[in-house]
Protein backbone atom coordinates (compact mmCIF):
# COMPACT_ATOMS: atom_id res chain seq x y z
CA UNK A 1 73.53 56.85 -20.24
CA UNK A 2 73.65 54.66 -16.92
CA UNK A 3 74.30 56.83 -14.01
CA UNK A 4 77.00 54.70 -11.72
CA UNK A 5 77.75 56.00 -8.02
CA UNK A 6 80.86 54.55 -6.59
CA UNK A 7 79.68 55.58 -3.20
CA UNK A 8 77.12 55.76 -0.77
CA UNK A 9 77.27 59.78 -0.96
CA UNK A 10 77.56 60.16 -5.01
CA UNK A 11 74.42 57.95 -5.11
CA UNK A 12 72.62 60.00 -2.20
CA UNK A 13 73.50 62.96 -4.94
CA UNK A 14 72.08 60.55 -7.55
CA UNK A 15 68.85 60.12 -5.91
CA UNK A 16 68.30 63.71 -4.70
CA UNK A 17 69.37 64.86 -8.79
CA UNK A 18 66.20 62.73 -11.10
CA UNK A 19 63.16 62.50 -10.82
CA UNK A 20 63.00 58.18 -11.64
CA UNK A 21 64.91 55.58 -11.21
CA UNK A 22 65.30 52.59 -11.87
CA UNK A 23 67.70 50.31 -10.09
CA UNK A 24 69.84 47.82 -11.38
CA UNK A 25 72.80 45.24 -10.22
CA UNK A 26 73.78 42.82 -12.42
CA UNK A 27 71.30 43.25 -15.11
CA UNK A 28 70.71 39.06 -15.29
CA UNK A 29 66.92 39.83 -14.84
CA UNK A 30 65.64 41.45 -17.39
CA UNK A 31 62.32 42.24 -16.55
CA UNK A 32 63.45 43.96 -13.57
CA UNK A 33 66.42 45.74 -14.67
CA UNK A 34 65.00 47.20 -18.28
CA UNK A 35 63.68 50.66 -18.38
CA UNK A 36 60.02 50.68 -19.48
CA UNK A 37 59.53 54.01 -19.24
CA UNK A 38 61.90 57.49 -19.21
CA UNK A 39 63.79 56.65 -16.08
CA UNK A 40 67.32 56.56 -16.16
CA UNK A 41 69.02 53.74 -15.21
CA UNK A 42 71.21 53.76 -11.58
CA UNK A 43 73.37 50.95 -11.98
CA UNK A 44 75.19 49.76 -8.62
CA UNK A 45 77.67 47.70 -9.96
CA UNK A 46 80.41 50.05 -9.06
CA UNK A 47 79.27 50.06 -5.64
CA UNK A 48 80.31 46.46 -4.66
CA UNK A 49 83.15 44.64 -2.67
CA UNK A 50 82.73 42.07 0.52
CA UNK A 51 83.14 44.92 3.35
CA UNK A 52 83.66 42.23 6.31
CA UNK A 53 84.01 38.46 6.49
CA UNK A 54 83.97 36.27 9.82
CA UNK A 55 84.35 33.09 9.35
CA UNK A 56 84.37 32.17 12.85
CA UNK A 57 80.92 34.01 13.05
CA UNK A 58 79.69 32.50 9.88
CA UNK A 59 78.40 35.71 8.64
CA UNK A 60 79.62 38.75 5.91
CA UNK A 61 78.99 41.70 5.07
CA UNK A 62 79.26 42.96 1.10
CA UNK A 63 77.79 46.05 -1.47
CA UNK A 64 74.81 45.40 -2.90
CA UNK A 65 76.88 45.94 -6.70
CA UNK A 66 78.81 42.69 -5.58
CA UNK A 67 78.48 39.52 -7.41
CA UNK A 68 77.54 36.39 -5.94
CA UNK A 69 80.18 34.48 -8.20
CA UNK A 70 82.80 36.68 -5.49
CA UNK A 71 80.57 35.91 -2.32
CA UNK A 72 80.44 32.35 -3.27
CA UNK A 73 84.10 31.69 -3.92
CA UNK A 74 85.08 33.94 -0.72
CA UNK A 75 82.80 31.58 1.49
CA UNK A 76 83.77 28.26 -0.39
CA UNK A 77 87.47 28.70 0.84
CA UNK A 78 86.16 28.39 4.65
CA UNK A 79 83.66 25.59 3.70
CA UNK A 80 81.09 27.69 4.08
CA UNK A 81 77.89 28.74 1.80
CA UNK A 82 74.48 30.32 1.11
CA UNK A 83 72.38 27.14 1.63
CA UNK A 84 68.99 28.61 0.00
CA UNK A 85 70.64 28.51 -3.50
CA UNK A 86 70.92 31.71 -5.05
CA UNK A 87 69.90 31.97 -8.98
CA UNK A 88 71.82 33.14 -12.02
CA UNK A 89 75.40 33.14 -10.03
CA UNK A 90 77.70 32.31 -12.99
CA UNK A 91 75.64 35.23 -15.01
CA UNK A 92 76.52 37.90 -13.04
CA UNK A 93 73.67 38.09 -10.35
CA UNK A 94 75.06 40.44 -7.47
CA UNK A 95 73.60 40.08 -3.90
CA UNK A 96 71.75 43.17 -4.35
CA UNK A 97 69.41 42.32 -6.64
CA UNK A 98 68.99 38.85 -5.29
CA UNK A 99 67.82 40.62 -2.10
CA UNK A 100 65.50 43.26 -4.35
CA UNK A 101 64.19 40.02 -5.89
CA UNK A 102 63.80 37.06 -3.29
CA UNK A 103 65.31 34.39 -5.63
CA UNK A 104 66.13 32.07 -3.74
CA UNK A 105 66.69 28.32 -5.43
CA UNK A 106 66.29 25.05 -4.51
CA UNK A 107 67.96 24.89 -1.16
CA UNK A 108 65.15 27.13 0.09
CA UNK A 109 63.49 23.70 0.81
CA UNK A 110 65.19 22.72 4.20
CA UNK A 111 66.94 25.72 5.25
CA UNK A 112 64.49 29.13 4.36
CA UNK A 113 64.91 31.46 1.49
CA UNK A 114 67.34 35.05 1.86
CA UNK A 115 64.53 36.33 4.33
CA UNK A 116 66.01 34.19 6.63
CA UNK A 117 69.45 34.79 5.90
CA UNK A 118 69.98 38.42 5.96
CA UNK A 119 70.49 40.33 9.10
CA UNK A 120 70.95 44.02 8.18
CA UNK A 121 70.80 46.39 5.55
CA UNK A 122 71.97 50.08 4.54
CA UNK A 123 70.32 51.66 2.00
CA UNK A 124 69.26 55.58 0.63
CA UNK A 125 65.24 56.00 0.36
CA UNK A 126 63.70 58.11 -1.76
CA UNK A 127 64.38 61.52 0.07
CA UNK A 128 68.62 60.66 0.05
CA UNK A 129 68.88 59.57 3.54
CA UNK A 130 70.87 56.65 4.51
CA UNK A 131 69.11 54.13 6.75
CA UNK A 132 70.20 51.00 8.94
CA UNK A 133 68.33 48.00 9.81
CA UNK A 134 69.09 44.84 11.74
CA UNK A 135 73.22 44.47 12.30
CA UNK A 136 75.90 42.14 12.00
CA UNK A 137 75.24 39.26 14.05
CA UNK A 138 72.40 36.76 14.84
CA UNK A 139 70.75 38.39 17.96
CA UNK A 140 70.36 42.04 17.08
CA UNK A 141 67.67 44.92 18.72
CA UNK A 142 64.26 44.22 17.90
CA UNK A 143 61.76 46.36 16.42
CA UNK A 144 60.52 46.67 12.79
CA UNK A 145 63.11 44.77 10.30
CA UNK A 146 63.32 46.66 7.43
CA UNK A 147 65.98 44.12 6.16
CA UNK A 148 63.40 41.83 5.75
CA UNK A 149 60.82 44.11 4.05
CA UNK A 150 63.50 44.32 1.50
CA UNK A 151 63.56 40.74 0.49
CA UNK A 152 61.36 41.16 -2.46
CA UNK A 153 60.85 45.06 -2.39
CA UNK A 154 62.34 45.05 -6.17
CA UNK A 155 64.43 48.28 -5.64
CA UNK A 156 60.60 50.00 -5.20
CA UNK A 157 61.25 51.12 -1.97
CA UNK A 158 65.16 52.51 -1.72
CA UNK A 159 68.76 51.90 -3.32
CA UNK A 160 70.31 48.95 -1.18
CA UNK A 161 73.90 49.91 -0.33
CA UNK A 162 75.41 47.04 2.00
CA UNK A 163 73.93 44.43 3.34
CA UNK A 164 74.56 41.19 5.91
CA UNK A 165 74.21 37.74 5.56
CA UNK A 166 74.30 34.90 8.19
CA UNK A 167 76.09 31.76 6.64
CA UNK A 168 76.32 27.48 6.93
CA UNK A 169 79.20 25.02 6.88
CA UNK A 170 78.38 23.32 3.11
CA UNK A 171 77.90 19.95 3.28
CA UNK A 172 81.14 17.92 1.75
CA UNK A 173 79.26 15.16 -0.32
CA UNK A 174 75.58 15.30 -1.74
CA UNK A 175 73.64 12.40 -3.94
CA UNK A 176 70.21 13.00 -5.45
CA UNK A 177 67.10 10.74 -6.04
CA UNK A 178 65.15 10.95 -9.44
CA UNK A 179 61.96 9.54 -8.36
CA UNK A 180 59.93 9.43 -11.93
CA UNK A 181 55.92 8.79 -11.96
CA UNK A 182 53.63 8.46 -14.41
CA UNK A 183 51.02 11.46 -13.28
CA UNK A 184 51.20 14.44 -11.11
CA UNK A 185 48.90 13.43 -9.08
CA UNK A 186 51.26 10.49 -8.19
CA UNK A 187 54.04 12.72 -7.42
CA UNK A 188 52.34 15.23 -5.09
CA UNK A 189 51.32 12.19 -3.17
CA UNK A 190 55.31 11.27 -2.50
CA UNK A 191 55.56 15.09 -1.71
CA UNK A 192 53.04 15.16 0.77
CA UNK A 193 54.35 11.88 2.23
CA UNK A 194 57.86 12.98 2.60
CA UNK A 195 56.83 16.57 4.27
CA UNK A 196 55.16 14.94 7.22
CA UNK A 197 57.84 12.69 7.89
CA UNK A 198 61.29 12.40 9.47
CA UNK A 199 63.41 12.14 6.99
CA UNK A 200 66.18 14.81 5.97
CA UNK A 201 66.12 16.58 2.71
CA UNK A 202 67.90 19.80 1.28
CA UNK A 203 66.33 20.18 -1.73
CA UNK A 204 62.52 18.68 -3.02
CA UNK A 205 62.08 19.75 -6.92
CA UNK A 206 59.16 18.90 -9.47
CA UNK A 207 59.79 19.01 -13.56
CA UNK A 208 56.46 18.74 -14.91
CA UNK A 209 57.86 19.41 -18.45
CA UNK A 210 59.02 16.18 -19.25
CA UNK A 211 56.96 13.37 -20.69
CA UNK A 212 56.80 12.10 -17.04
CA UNK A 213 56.72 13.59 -13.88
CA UNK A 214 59.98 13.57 -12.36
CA UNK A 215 60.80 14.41 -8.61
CA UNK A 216 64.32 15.67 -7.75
CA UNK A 217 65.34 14.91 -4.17
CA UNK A 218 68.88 16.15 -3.43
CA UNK A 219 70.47 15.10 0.17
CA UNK A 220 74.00 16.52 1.85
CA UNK A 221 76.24 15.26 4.34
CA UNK A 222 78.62 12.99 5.17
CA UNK A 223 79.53 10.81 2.38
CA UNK A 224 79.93 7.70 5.02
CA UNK A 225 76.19 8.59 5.89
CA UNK A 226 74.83 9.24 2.71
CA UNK A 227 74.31 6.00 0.67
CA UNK A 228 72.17 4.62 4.08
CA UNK A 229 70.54 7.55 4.08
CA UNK A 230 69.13 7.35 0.69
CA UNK A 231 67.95 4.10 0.69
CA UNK A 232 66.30 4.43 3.57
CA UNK A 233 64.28 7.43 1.60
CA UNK A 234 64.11 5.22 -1.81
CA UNK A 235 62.08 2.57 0.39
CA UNK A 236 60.17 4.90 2.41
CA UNK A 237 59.26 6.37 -1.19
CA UNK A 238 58.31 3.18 -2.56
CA UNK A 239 56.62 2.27 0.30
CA UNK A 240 54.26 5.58 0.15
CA UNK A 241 53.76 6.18 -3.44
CA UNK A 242 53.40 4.31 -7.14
CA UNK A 243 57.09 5.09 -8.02
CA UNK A 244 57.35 4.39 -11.81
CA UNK A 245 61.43 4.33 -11.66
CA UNK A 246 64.01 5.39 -9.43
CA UNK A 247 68.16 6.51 -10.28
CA UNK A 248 70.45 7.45 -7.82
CA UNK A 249 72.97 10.29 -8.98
CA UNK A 250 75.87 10.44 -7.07
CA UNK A 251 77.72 12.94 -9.51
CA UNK A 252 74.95 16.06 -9.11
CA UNK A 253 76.70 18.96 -9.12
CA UNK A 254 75.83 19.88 -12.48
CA UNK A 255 72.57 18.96 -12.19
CA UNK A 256 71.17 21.51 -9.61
CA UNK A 257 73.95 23.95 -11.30
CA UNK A 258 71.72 23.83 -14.59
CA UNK A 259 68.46 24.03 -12.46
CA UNK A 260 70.09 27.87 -10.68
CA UNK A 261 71.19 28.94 -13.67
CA UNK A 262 67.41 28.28 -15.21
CA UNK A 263 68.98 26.45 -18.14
CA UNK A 264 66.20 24.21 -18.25
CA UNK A 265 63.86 27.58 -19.25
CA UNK A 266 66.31 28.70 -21.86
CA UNK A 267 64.29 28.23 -24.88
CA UNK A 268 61.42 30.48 -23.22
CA UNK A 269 61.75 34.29 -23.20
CA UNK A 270 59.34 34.97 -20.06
CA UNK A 271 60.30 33.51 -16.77
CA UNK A 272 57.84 34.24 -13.80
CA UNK A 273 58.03 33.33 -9.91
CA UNK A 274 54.87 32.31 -7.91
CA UNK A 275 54.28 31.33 -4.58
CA UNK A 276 52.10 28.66 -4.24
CA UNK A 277 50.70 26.26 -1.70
CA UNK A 278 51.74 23.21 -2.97
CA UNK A 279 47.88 21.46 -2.86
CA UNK A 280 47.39 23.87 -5.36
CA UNK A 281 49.95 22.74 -7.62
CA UNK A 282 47.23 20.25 -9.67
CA UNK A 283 44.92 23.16 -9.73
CA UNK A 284 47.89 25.37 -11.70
CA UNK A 285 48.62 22.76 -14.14
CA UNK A 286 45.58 22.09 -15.61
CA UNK A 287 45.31 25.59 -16.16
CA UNK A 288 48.38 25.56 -17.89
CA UNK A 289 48.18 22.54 -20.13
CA UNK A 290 46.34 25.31 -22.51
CA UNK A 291 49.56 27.58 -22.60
CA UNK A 292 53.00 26.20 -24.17
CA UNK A 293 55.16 26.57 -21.05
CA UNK A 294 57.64 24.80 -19.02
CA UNK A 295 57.03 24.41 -15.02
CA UNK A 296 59.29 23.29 -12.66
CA UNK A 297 58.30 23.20 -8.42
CA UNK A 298 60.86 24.08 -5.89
CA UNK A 299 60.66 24.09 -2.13
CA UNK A 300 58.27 20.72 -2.22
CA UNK A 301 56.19 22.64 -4.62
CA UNK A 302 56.24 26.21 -2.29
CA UNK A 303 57.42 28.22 -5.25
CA UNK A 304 56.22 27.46 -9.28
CA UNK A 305 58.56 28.48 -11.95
CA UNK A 306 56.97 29.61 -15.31
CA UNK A 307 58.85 29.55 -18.50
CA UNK A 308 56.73 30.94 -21.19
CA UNK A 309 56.71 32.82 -24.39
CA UNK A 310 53.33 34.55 -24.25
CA UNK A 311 52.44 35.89 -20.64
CA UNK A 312 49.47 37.69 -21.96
CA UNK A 313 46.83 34.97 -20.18
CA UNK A 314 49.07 34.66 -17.31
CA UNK A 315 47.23 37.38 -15.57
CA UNK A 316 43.73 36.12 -15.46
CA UNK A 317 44.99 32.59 -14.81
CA UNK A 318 46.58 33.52 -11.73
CA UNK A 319 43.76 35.82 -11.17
CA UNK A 320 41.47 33.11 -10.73
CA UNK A 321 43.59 31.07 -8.54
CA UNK A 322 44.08 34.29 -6.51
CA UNK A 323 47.87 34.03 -7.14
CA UNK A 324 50.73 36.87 -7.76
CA UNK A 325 53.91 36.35 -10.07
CA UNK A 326 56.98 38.06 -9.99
CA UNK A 327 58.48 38.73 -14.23
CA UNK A 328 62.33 37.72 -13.78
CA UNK A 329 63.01 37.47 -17.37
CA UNK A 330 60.61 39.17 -20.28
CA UNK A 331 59.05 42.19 -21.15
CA UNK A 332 59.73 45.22 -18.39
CA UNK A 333 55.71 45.76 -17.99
CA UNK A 334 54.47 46.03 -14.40
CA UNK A 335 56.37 43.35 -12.50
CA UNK A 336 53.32 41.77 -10.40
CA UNK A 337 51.23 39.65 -12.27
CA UNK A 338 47.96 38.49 -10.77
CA UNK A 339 46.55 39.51 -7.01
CA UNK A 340 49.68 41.54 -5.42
CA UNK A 341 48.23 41.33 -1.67
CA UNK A 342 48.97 43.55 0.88
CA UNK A 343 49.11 46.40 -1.82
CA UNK A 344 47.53 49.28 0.61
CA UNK A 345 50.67 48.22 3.44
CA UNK A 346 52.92 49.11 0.70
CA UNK A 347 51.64 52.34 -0.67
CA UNK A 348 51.81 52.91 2.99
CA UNK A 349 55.44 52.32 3.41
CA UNK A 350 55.99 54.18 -0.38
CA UNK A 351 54.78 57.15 1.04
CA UNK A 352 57.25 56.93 4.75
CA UNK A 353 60.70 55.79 2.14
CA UNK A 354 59.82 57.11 -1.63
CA UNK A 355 56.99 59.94 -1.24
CA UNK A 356 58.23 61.67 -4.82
CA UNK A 357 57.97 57.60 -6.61
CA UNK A 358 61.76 58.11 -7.37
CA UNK A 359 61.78 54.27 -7.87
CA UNK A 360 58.40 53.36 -9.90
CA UNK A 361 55.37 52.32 -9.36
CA UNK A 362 54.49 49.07 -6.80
């Protein structure tokens, strides 16, 4: 049975009552949100709702149970948005757990991932007690910003209760550039040429998974501005790399829909985050031409996405190229996979928010 609080004082009860715990919003990733082990499962989704909204601020405030679908259409009818892309909306993903996670899309890119987004937290450590962090507008106190040790803390640390988010104006009109090329090596040389100059982008993808490599550039703005502005990056493009073809969609909403929604991993049953440098993105696909997978680069090729059916050599390959994965989908086993840095900070903290290990293991 899934224990379900309603409010911030039935789940301080929660947390004081078991012994482990493991957290859950939406359920949409698996790997996080499946019990491996005997804990019982405290499922937030009755503790959700959009607690404040300012437009005129461009911020909000919501429960960690509440969906993004709800965020999303709540900010849409101002024109407003979460530019870094959030994952798995239209499954059921709530804000919560896209804190607890860090999954932040494409739009990461130009504008920063949820780290830079949120701007306080509430939540119930290990020993019951409610905490703040941060606050509810831009310029807050300063000190140590426990809303941003969050981002990523997958519900190890504490039960997120509320949380607040700074927002954008959404851009009206978008187009996207499919640059193809015939190697990778090709590719990461447009990358590299596009990072170091002027040009705008929102959104910088690599699909290695294709029978070419194919380079997803996706620009917003004006629609008045925007067919200059891409031509202006197709030539620059052409200019600084051997382009094998080049489309221009002008119709792309369902095309970076598919990409949040990791439709393009569907056929895989693991689905692993890493954060990479993207020089070493050549480096990580060699290694995985020996390992049926799919791999797609976001953020300029910041962040590698994994789709894969057996994880079990994941470890040592990441191992050696002293990189950490995050499971999002696949077997609940320990979440980290590879060199978890910074592991003795976070026992540290463990001990200050969760001394009893209410919430599992780092």
């Amino acid at each position: 049975m899934n224990l379900q609080p309603t409010n911030t004082e039935e789940l301080q009860a929660v947390i004081l009552e078991n012994k482990s715990l493991l957290l859950r919003g939406g359920g949409t990733k698996t790997a996080l949100s499946t019990v491996a082990n005997e804990s019982m499962i405290l499922d937030m989704g009755k503790i959700n709702g959009i607690i404040e909204y300012e437009p005129s601020e461009y911020t909000f405030t919501a429960y960690a149970g509440t969906p993004l679908r709800t965020i999303v259409a709540a900010l849409a009818e101002h024109g407003q948005y979460l530019p870094f892309d959030p994952l798995l909306v239209e499954k059921g993903a709530t804000i919560g757990g896209t804190v607890a996670a860090n999954t932040s899309g494409s739009g990461r890119w130009r504008y920063g991932g949820v780290r830079d987004f949120i701007l306080g937290i509430r939540f119930v450590d290990g020993q019951g007690r409610s905490v703040r962090s941060g606050g509810k507008v831009v310029k807050n106190a300063a000190g140590f910003d426990l809303s941003k040790f969050f981002v990523g803390s997958i519900g190890r640390f504490g039960a997120l209760v509320e949380m607040t988010f700074k927002v954008f104006p959404q851009p009206r009109h978008y187009m996207t550039l499919q640059m193809t090329y015939a190697i990778l090596a090709n590719a990461m040389q447009a990358i590299f040429a596009l990072t170091t100059s002027p040009l705008e982008t929102d959104a910088v993808d690599i699909e290695t998974y294709r029978d070419e490599i194919v380079v997803l550039i996706r620009l917003g703005g004006l629609e008045t501005a925007l067919a200059g502005r891409v031509e202006r990056l197709k030539n620059f493009l052409s200019q600084n790399s051997p382009v094998e073809a080049i489309e221009i969609i002008e119709d792309d909403l369902q095309l970076w829909q598919s990409v949040n929604h990791l439709e393009w991993a569907s056929d895989y049953s693991s689905f692993i985050k890493v954060p990479i440098a993207p020089r070493q993105v050549e480096d990580l696909e060699m290694k995985l031409q020996l390992i049926q997978s799919k791999r797609r680069y976001s953020a300029a090729g910041n962040i590698a996405w994994l789709a894969i059916n057996d994880d079990s050599q994941i470890a040592a390959l990441l191992n050696d190229l002293q990189l950490v994965g995050l499971r999002i989908l696949g077997p609940a086993d320990s979440p980290f996979i590879g060199q978890l840095k910074g592991r003795d900070m976070l026992q540290r903290m463990k001990q200050v928010l969760d001394p009893h290990n209410i919430f599992g293991d780092i």
